[in-house]
C-alpha atoms as a PDB file:
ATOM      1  CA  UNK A   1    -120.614 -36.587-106.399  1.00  0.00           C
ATOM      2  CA  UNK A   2    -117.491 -38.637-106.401  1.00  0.00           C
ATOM      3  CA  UNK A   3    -118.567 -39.926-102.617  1.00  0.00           C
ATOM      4  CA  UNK A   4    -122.152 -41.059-103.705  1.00  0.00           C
ATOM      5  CA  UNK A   5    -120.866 -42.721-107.262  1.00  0.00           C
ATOM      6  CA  UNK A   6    -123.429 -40.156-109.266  1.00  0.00           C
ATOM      7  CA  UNK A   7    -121.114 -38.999-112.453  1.00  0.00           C
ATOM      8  CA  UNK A   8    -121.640 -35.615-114.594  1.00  0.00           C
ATOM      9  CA  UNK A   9    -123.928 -36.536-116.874  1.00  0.00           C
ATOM     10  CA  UNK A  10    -125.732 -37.834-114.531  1.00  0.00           C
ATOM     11  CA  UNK A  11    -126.063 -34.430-112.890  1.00  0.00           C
ATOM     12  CA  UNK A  12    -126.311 -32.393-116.188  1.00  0.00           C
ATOM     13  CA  UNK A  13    -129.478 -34.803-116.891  1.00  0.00           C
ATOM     14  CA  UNK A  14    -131.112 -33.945-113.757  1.00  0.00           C
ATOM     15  CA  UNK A  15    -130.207 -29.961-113.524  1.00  0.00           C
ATOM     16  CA  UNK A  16    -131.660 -29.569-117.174  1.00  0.00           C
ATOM     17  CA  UNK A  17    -134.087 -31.804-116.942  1.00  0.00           C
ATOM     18  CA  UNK A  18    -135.530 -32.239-113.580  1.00  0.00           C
ATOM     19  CA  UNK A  19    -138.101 -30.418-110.921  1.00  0.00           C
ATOM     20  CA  UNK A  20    -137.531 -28.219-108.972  1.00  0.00           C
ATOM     21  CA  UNK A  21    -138.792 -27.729-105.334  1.00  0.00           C
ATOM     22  CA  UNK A  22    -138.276 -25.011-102.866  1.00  0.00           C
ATOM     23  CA  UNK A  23    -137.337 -25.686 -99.492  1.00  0.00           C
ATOM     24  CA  UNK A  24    -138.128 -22.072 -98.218  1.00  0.00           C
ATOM     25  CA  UNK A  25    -134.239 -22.060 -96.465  1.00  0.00           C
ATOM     26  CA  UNK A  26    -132.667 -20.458 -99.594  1.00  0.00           C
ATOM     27  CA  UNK A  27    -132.227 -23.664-101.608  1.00  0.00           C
ATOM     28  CA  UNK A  28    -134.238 -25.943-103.920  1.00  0.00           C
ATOM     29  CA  UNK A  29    -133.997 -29.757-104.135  1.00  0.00           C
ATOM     30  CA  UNK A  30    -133.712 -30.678-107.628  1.00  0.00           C
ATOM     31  CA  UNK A  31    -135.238 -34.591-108.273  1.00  0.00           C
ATOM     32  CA  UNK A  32    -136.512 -36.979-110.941  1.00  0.00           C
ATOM     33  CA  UNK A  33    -140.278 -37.103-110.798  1.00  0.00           C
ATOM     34  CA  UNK A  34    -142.513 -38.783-113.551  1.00  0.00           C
ATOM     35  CA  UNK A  35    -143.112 -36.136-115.757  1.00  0.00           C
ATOM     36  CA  UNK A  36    -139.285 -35.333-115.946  1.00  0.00           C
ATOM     37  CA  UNK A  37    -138.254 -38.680-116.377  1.00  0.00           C
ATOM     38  CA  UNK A  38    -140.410 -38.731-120.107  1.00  0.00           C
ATOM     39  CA  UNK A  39    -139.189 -35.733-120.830  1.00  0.00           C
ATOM     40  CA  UNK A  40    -135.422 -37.022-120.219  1.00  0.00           C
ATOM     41  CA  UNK A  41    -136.439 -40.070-122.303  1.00  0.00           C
ATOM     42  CA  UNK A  42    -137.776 -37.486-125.318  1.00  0.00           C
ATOM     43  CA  UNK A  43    -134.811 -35.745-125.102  1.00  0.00           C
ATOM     44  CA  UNK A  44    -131.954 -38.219-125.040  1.00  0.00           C
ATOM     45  CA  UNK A  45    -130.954 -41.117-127.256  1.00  0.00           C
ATOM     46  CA  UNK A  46    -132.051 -45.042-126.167  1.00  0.00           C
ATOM     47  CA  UNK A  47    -128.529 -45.594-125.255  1.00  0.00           C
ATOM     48  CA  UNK A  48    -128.168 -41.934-123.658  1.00  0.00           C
ATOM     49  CA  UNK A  49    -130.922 -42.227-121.490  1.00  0.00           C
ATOM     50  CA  UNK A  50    -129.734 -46.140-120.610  1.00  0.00           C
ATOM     51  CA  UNK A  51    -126.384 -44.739-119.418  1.00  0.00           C
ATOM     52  CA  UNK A  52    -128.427 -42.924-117.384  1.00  0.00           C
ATOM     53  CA  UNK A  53    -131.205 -44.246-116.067  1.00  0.00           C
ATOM     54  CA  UNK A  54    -129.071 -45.766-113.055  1.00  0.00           C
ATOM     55  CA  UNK A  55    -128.841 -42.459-111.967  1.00  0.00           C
ATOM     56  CA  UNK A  56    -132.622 -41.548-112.000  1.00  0.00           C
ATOM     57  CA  UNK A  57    -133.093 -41.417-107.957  1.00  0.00           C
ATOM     58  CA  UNK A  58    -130.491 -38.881-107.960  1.00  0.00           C
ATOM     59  CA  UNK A  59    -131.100 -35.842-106.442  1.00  0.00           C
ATOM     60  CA  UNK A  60    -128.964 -32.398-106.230  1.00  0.00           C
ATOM     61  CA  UNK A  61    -129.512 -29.464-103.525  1.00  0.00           C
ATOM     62  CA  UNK A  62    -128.796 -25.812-105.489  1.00  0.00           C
ATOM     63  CA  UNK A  63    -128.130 -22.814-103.821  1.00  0.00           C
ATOM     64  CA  UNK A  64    -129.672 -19.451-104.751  1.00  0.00           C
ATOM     65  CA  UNK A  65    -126.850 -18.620-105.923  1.00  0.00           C
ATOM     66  CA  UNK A  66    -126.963 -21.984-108.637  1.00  0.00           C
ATOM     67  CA  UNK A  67    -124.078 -23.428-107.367  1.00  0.00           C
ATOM     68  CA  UNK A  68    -124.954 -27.003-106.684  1.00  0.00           C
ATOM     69  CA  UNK A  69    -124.068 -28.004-102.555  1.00  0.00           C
ATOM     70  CA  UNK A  70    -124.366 -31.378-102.942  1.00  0.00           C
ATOM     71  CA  UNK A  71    -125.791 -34.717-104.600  1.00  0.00           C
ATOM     72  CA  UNK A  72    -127.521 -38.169-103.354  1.00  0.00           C
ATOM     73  CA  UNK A  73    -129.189 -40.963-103.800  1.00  0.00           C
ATOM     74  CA  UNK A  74    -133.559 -41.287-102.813  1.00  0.00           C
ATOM     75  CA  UNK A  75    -134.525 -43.630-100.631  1.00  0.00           C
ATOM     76  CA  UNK A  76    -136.990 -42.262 -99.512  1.00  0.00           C
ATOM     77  CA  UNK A  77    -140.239 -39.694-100.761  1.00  0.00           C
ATOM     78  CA  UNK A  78    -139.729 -35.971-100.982  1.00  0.00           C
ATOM     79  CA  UNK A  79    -142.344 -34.117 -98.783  1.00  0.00           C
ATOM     80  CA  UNK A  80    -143.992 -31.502-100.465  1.00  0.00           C
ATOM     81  CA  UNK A  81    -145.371 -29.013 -97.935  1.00  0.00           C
END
């Protein structure tokens, strides 16, 4: 997290409020997508979700065991298969 410049509540945000997609190797990828960005807006303050919104290509790789392996930065689209 430190490396990539995302911050905590950055990563709280997106573990509470964002969707999750299996990649079938034991992990999910954890992302922003449109429906979980409104539902960040509806659930944080104006200036909450403005301290955040920098943060909204984030994404977070979680083990099976919910530990979180690490964190990035989108540049490009998920693949859904």
């Amino acid at each position: 997290m430190q490396q990539r410049g995302i911050p905590g509540r950055a990563l709280e945000a997106l573990l509470a409020c964002g969707r999750h997609l299996y990649d079938h190797r034991g992990t999910r990828i954890v992302f922003f997508d449109g429906p979980s960005r409104e539902r960040l807006r509806r659930l944080k303050s104006g200036a909450d979700y403005r301290a955040i919104e920098p943060w909204l290509d984030a994404y977070a790789v979680v083990g099976m065991d919910g530990c979180v392996k690490t964190v990035g930065h989108r540049y490009k689209r998920l693949h859904r298969s």
